[in-house]
PDB file of N, CA and C in Angstrom:
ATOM      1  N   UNK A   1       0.831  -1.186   0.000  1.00  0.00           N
ATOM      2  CA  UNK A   1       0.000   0.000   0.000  1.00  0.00           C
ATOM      3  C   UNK A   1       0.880   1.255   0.000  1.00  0.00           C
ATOM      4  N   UNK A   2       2.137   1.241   0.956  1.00  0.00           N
ATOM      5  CA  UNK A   2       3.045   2.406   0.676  1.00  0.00           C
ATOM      6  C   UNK A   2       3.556   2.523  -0.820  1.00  0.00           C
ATOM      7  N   UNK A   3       3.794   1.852  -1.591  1.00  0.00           N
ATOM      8  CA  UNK A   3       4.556   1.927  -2.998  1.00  0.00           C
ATOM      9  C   UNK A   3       3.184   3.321  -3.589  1.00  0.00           C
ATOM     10  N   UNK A   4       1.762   2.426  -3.345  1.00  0.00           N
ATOM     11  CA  UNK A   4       0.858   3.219  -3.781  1.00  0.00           C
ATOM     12  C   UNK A   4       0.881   4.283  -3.609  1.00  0.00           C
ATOM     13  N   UNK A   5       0.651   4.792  -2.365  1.00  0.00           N
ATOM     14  CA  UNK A   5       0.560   6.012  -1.752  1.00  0.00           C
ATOM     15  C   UNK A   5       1.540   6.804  -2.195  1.00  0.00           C
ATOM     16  N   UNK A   6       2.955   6.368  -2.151  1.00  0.00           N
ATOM     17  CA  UNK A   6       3.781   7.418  -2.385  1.00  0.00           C
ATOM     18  C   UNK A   6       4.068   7.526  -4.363  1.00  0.00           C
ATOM     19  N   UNK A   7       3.183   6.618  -5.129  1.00  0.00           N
ATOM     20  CA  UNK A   7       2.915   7.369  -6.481  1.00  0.00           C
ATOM     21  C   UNK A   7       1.588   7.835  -6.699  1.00  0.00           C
ATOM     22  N   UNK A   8       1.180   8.044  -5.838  1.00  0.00           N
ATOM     23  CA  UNK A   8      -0.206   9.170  -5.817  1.00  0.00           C
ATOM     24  C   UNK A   8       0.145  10.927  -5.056  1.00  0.00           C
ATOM     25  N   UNK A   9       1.206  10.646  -4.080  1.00  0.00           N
ATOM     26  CA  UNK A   9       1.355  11.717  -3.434  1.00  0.00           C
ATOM     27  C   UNK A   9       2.416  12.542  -4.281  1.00  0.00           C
ATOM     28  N   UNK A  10       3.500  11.502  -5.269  1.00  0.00           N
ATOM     29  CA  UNK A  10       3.757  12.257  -6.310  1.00  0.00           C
ATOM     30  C   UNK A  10       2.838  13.771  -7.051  1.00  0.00           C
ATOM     31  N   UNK A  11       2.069  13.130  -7.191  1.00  0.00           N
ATOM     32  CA  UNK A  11       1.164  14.104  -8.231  1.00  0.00           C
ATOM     33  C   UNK A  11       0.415  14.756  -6.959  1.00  0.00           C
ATOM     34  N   UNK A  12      -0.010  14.605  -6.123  1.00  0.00           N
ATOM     35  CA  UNK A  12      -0.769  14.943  -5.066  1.00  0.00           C
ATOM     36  C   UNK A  12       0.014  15.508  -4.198  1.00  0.00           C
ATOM     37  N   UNK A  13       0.535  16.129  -3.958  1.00  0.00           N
ATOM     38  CA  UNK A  13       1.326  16.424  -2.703  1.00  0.00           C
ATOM     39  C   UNK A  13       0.591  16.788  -1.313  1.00  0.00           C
ATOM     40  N   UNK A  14       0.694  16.106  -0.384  1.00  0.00           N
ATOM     41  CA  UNK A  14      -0.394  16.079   0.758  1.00  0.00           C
ATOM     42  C   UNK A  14      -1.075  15.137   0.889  1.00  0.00           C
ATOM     43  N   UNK A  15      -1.362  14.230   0.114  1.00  0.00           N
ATOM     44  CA  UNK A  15      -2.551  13.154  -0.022  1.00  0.00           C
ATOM     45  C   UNK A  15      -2.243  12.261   1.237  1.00  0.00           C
ATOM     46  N   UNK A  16      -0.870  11.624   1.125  1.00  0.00           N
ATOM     47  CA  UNK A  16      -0.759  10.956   2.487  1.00  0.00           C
ATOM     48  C   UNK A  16      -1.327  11.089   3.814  1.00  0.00           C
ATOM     49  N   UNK A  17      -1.581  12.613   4.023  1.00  0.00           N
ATOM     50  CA  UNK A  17      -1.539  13.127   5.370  1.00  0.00           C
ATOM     51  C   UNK A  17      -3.188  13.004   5.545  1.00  0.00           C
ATOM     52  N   UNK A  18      -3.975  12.840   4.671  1.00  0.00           N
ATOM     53  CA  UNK A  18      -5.113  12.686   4.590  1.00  0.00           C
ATOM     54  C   UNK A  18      -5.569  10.978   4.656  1.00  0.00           C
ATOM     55  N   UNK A  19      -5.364  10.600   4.917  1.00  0.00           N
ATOM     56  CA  UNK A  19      -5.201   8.633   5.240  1.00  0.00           C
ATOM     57  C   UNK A  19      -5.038   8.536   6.507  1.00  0.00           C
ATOM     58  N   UNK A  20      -6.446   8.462   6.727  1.00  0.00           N
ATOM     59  CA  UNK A  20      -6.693   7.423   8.030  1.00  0.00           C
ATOM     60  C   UNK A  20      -6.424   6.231   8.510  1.00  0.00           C
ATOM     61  N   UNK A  21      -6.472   5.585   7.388  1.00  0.00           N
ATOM     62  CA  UNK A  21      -6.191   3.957   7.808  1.00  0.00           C
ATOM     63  C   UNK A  21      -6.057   3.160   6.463  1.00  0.00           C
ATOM     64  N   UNK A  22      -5.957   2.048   6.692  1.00  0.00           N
ATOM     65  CA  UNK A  22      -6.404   1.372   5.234  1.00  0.00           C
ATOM     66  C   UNK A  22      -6.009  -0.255   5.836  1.00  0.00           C
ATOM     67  N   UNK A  23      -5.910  -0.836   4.938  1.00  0.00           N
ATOM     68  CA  UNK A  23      -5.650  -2.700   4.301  1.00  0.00           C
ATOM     69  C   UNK A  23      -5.786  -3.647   2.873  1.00  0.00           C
ATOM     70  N   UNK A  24      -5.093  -4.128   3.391  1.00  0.00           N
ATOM     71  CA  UNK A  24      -4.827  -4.489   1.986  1.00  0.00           C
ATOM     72  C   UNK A  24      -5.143  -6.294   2.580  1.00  0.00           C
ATOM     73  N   UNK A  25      -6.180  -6.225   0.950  1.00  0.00           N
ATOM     74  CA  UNK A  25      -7.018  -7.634   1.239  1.00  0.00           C
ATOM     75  C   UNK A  25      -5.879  -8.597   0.112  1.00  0.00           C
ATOM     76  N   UNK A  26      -5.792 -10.235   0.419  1.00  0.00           N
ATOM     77  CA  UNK A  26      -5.867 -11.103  -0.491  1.00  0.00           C
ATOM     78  C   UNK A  26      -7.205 -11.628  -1.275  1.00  0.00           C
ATOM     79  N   UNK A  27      -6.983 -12.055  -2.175  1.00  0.00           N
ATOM     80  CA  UNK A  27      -8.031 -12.741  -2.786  1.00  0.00           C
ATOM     81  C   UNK A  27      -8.594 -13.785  -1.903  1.00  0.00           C
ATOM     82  N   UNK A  28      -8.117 -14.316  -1.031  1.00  0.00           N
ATOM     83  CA  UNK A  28      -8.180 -15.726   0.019  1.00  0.00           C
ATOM     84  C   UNK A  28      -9.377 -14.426   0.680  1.00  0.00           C
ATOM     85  N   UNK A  29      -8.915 -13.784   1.117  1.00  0.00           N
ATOM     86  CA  UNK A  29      -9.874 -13.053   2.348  1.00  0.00           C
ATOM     87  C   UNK A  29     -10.932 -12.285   1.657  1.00  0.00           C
ATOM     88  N   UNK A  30     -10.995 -11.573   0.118  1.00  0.00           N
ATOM     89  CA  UNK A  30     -12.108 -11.255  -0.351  1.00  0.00           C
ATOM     90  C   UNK A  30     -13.069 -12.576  -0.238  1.00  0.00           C
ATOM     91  N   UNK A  31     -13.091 -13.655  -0.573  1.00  0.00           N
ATOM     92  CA  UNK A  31     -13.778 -14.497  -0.972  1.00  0.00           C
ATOM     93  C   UNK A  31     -14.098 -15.220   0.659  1.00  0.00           C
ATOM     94  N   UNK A  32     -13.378 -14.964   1.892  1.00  0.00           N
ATOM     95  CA  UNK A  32     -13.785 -15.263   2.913  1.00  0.00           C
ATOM     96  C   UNK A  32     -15.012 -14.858   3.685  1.00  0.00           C
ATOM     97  N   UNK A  33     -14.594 -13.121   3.299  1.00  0.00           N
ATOM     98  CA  UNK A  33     -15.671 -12.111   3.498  1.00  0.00           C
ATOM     99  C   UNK A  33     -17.044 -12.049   2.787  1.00  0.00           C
ATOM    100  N   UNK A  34     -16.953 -12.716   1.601  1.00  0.00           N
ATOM    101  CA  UNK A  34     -18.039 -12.611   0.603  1.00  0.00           C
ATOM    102  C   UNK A  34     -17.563 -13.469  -0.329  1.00  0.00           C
ATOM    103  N   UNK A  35     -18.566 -14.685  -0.436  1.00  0.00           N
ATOM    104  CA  UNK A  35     -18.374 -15.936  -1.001  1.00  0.00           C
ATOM    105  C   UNK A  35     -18.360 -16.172  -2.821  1.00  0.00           C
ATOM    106  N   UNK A  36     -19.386 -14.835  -2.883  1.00  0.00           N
ATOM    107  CA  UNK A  36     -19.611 -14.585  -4.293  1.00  0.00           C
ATOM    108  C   UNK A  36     -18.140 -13.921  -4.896  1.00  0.00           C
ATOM    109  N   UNK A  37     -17.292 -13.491  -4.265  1.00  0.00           N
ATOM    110  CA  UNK A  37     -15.746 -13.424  -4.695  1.00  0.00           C
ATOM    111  C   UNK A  37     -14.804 -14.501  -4.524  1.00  0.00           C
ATOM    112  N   UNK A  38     -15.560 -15.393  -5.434  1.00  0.00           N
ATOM    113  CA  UNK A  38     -14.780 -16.853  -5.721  1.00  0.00           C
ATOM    114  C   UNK A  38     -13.637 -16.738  -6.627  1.00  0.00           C
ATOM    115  N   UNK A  39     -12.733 -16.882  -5.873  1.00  0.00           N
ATOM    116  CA  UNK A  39     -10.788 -16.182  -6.025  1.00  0.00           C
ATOM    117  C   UNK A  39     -10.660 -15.321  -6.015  1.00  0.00           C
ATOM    118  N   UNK A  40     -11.157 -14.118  -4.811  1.00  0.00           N
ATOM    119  CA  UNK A  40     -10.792 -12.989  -4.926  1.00  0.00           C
ATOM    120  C   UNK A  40     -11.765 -12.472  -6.415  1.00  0.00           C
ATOM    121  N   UNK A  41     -12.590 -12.616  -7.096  1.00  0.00           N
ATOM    122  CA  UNK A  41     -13.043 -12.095  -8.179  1.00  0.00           C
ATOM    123  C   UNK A  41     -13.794 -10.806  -8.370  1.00  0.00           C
ATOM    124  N   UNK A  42     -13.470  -9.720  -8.203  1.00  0.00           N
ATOM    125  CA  UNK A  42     -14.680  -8.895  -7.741  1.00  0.00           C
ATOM    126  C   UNK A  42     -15.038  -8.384  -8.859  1.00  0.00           C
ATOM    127  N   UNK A  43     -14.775  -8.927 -10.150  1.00  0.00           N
ATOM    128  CA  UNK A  43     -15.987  -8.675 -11.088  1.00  0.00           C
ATOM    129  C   UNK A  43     -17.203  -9.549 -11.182  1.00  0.00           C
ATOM    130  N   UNK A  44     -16.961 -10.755 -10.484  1.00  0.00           N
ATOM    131  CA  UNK A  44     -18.581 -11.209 -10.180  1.00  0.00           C
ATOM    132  C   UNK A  44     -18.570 -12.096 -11.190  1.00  0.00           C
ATOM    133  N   UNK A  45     -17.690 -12.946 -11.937  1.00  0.00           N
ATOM    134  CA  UNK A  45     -17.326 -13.624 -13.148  1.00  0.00           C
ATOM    135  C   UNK A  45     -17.105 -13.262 -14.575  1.00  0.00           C
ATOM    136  N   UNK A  46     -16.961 -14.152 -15.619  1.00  0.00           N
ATOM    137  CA  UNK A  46     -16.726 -14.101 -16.433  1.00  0.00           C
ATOM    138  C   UNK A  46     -17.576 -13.142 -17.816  1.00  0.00           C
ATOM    139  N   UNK A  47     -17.135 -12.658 -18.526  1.00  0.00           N
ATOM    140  CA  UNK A  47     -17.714 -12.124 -19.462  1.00  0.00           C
ATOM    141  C   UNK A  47     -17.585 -12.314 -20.682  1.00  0.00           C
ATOM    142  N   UNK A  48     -17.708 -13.652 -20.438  1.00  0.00           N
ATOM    143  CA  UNK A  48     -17.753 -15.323 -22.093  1.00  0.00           C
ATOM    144  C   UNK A  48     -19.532 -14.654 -22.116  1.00  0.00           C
ATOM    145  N   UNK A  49     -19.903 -15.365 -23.880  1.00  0.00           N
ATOM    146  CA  UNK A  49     -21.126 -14.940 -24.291  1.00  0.00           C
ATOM    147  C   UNK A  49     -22.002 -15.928 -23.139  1.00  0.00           C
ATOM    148  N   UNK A  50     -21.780 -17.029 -22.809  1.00  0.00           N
ATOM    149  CA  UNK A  50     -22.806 -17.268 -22.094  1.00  0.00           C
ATOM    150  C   UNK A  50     -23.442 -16.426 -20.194  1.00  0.00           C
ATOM    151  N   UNK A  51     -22.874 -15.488 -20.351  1.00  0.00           N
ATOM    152  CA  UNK A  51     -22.687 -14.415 -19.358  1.00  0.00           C
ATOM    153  C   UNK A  51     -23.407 -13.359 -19.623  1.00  0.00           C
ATOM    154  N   UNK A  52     -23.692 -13.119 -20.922  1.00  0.00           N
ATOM    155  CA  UNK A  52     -24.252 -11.862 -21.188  1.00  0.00           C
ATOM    156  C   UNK A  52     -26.041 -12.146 -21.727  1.00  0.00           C
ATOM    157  N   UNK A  53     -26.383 -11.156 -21.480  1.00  0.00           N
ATOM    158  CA  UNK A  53     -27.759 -10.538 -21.707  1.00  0.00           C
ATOM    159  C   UNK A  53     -28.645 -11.638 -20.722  1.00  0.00           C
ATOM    160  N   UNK A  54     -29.398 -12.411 -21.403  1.00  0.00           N
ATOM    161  CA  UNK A  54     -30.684 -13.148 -20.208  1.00  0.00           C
ATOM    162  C   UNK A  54     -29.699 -14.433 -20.019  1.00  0.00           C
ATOM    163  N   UNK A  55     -28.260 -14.421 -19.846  1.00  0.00           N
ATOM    164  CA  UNK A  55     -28.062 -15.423 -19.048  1.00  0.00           C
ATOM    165  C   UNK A  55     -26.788 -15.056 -17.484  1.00  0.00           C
ATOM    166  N   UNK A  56     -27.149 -13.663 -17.521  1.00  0.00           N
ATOM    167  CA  UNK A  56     -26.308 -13.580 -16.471  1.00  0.00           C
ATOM    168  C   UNK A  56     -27.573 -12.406 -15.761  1.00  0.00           C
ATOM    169  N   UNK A  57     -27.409 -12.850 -14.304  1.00  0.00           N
ATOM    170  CA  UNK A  57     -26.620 -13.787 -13.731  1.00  0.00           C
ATOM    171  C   UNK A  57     -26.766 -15.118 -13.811  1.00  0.00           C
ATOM    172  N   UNK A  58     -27.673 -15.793 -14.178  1.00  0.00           N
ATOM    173  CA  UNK A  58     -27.883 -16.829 -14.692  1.00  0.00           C
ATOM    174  C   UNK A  58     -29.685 -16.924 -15.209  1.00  0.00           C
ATOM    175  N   UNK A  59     -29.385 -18.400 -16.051  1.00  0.00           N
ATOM    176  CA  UNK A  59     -30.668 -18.573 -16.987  1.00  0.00           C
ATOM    177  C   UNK A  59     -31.854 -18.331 -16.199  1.00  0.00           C
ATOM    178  N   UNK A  60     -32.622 -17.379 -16.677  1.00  0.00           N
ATOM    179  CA  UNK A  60     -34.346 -17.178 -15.809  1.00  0.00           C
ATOM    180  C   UNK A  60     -34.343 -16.745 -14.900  1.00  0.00           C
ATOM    181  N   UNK A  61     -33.348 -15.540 -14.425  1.00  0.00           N
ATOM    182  CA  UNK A  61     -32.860 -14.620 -13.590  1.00  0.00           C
ATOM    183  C   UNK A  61     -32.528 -13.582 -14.278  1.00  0.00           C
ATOM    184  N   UNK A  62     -33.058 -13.348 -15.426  1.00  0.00           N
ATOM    185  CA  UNK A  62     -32.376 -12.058 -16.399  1.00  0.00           C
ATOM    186  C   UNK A  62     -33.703 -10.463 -15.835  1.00  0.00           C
ATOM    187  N   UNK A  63     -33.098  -9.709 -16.495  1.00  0.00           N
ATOM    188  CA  UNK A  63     -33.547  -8.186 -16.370  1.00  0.00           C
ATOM    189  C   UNK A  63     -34.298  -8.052 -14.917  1.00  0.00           C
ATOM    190  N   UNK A  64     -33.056  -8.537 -14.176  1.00  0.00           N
ATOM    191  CA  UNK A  64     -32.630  -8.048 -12.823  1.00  0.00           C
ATOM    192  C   UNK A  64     -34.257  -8.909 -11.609  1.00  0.00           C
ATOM    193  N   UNK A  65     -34.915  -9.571 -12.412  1.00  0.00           N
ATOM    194  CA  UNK A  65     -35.686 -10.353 -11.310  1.00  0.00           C
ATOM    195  C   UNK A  65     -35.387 -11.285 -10.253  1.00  0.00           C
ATOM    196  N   UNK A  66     -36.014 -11.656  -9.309  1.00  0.00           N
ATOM    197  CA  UNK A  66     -35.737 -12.430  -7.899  1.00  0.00           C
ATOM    198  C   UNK A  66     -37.045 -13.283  -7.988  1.00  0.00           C
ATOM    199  N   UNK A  67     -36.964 -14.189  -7.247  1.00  0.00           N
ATOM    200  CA  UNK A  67     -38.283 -14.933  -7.156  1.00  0.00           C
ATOM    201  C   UNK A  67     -39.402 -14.024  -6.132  1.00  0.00           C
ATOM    202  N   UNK A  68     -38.905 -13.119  -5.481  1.00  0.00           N
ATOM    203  CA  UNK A  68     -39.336 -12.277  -4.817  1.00  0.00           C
ATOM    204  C   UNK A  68     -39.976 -11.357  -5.163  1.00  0.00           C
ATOM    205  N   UNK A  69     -41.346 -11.155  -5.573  1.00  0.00           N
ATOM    206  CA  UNK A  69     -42.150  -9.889  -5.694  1.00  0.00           C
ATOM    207  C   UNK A  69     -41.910  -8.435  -5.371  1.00  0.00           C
ATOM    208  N   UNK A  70     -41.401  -7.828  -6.627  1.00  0.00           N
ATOM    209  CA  UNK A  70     -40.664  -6.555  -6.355  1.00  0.00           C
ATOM    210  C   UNK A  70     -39.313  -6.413  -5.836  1.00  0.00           C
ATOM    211  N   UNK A  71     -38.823  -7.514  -5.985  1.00  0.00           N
ATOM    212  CA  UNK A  71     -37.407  -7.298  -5.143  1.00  0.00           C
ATOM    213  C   UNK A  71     -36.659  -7.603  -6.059  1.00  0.00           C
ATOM    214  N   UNK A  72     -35.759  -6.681  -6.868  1.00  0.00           N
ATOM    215  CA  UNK A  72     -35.224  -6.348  -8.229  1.00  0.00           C
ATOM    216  C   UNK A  72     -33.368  -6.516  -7.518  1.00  0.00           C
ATOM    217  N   UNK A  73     -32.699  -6.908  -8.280  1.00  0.00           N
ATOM    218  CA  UNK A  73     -31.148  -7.390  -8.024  1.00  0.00           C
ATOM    219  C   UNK A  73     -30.364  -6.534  -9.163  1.00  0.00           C
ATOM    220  N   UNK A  74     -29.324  -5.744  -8.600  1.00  0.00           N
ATOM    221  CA  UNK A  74     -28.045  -5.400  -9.528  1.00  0.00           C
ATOM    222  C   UNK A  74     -27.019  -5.218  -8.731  1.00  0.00           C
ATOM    223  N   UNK A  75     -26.180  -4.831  -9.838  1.00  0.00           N
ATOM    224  CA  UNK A  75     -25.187  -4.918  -9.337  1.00  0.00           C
ATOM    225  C   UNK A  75     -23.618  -5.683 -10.401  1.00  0.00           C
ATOM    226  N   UNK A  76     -22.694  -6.056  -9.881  1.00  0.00           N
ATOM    227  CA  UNK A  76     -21.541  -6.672 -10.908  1.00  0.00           C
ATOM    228  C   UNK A  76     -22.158  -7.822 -12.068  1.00  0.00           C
ATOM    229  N   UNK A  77     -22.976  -8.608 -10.865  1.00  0.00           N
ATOM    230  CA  UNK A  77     -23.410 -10.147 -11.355  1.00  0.00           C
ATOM    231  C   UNK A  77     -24.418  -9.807 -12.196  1.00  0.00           C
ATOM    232  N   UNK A  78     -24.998  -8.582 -12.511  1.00  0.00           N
ATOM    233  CA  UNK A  78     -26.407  -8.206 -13.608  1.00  0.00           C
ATOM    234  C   UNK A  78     -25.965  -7.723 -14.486  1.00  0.00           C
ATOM    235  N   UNK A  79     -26.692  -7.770 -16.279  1.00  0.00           N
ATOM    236  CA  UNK A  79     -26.098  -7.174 -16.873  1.00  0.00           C
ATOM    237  C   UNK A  79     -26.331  -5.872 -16.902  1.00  0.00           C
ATOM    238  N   UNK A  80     -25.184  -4.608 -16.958  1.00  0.00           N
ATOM    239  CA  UNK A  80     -24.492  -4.986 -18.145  1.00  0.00           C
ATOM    240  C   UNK A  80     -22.934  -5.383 -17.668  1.00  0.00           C
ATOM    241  N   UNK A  81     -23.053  -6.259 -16.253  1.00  0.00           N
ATOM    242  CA  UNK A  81     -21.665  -6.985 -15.621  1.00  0.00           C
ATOM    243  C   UNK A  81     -20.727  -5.741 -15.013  1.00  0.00           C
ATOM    244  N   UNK A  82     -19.778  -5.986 -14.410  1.00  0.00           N
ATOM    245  CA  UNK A  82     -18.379  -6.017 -13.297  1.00  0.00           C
ATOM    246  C   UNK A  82     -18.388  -4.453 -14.730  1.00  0.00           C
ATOM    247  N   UNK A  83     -17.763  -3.107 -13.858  1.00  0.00           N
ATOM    248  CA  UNK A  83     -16.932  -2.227 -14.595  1.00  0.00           C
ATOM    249  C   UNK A  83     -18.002  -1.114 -15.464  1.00  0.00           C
ATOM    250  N   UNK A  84     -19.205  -1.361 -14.874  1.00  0.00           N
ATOM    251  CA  UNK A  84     -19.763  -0.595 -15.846  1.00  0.00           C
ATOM    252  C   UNK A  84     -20.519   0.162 -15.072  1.00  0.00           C
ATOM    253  N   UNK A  85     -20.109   0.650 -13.556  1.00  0.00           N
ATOM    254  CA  UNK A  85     -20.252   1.525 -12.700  1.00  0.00           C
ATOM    255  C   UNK A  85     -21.634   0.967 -12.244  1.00  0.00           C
ATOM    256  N   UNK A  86     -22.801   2.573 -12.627  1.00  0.00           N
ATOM    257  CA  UNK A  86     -24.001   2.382 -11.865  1.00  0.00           C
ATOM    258  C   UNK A  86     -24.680   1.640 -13.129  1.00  0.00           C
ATOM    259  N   UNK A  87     -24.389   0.620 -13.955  1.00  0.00           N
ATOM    260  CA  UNK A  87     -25.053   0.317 -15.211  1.00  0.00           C
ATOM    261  C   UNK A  87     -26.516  -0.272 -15.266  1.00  0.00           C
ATOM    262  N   UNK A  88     -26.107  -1.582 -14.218  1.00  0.00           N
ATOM    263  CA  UNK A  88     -27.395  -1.941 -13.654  1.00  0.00           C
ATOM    264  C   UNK A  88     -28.618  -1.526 -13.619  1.00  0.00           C
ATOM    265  N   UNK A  89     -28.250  -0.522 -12.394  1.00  0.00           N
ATOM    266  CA  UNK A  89     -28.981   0.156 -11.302  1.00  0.00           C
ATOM    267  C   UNK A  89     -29.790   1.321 -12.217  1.00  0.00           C
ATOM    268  N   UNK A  90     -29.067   1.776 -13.333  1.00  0.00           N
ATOM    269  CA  UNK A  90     -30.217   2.403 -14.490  1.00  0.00           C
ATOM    270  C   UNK A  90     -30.729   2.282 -15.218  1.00  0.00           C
ATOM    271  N   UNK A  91     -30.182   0.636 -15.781  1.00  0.00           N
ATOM    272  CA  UNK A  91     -31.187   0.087 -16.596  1.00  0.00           C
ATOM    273  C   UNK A  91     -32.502  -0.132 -15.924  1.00  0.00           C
ATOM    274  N   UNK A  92     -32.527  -0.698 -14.804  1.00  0.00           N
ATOM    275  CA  UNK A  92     -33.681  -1.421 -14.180  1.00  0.00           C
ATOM    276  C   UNK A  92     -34.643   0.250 -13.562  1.00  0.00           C
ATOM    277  N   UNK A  93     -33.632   1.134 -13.117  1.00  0.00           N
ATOM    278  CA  UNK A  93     -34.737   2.770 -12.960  1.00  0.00           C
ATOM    279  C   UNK A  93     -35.611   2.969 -14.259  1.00  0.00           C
ATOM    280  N   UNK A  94     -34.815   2.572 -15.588  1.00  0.00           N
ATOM    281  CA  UNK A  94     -35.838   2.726 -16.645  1.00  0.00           C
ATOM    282  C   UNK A  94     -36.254   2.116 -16.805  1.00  0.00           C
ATOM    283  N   UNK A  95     -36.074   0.914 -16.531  1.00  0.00           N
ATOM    284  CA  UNK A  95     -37.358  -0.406 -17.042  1.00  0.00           C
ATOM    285  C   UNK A  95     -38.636   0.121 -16.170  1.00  0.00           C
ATOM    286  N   UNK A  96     -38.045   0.281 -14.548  1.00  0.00           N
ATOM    287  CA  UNK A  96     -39.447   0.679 -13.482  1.00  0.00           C
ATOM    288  C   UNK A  96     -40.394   1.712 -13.806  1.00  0.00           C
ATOM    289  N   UNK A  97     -39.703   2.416 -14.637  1.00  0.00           N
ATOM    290  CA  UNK A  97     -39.898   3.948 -14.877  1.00  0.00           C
ATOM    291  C   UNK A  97     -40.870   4.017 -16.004  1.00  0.00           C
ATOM    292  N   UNK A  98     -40.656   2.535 -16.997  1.00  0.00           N
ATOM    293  CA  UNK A  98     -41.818   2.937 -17.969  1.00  0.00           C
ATOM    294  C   UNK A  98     -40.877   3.097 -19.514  1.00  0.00           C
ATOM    295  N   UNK A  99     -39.586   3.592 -19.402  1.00  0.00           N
ATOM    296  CA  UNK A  99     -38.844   4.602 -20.145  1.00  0.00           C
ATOM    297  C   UNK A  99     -38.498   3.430 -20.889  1.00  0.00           C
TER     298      UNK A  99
END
């Protein structure tokens, strides 16, 4: 974490002094903490075609449904997958929305 810090404070000068705390996880302990980070994965798996559109997160779980009445899921494991920020979370505002 120091290597980090001190090529951020490069460009930043001061940044250090602003760090409260921190840690630095293994992949062993992401996936301890939260099971769905199977090897450390925190994109939530793969993004092979059978991953995308109505089969992720998996088959008959697509456009963010639960077996649960009204209880809508996003996030990495929804499409549009891991890296695509709030992607999810606005597809499914416009689906609710009508839009």
């Amino acid at each position: 974490m120091a290597r980090i810090v001190g090529i951020i404070e490069r460009y930043a000068p001061g940044f250090s002094a602003n760090i409260l705390g921190g840690a630095v996880l293994s992949p062993a302990d992401l996936e301890r903490d939260n099971p769905n980070l199977v090897g450390g994965d925190s994109l939530s798996g793969s993004h092979h075609l059978d991953q995308h559109f109505f089969f992720r997160p998996g088959f008959g779980w697509s456009r963010y449904r639960t077996p649960v009445e009204r209880l809508y899921m996003v996030g990495a494991s929804t499409w549009p997958g891991a890296g695509a920020g709030a992607g999810s979370g606005f597809i499914l505002a416009k689906m609710l929305a009508g839009a």
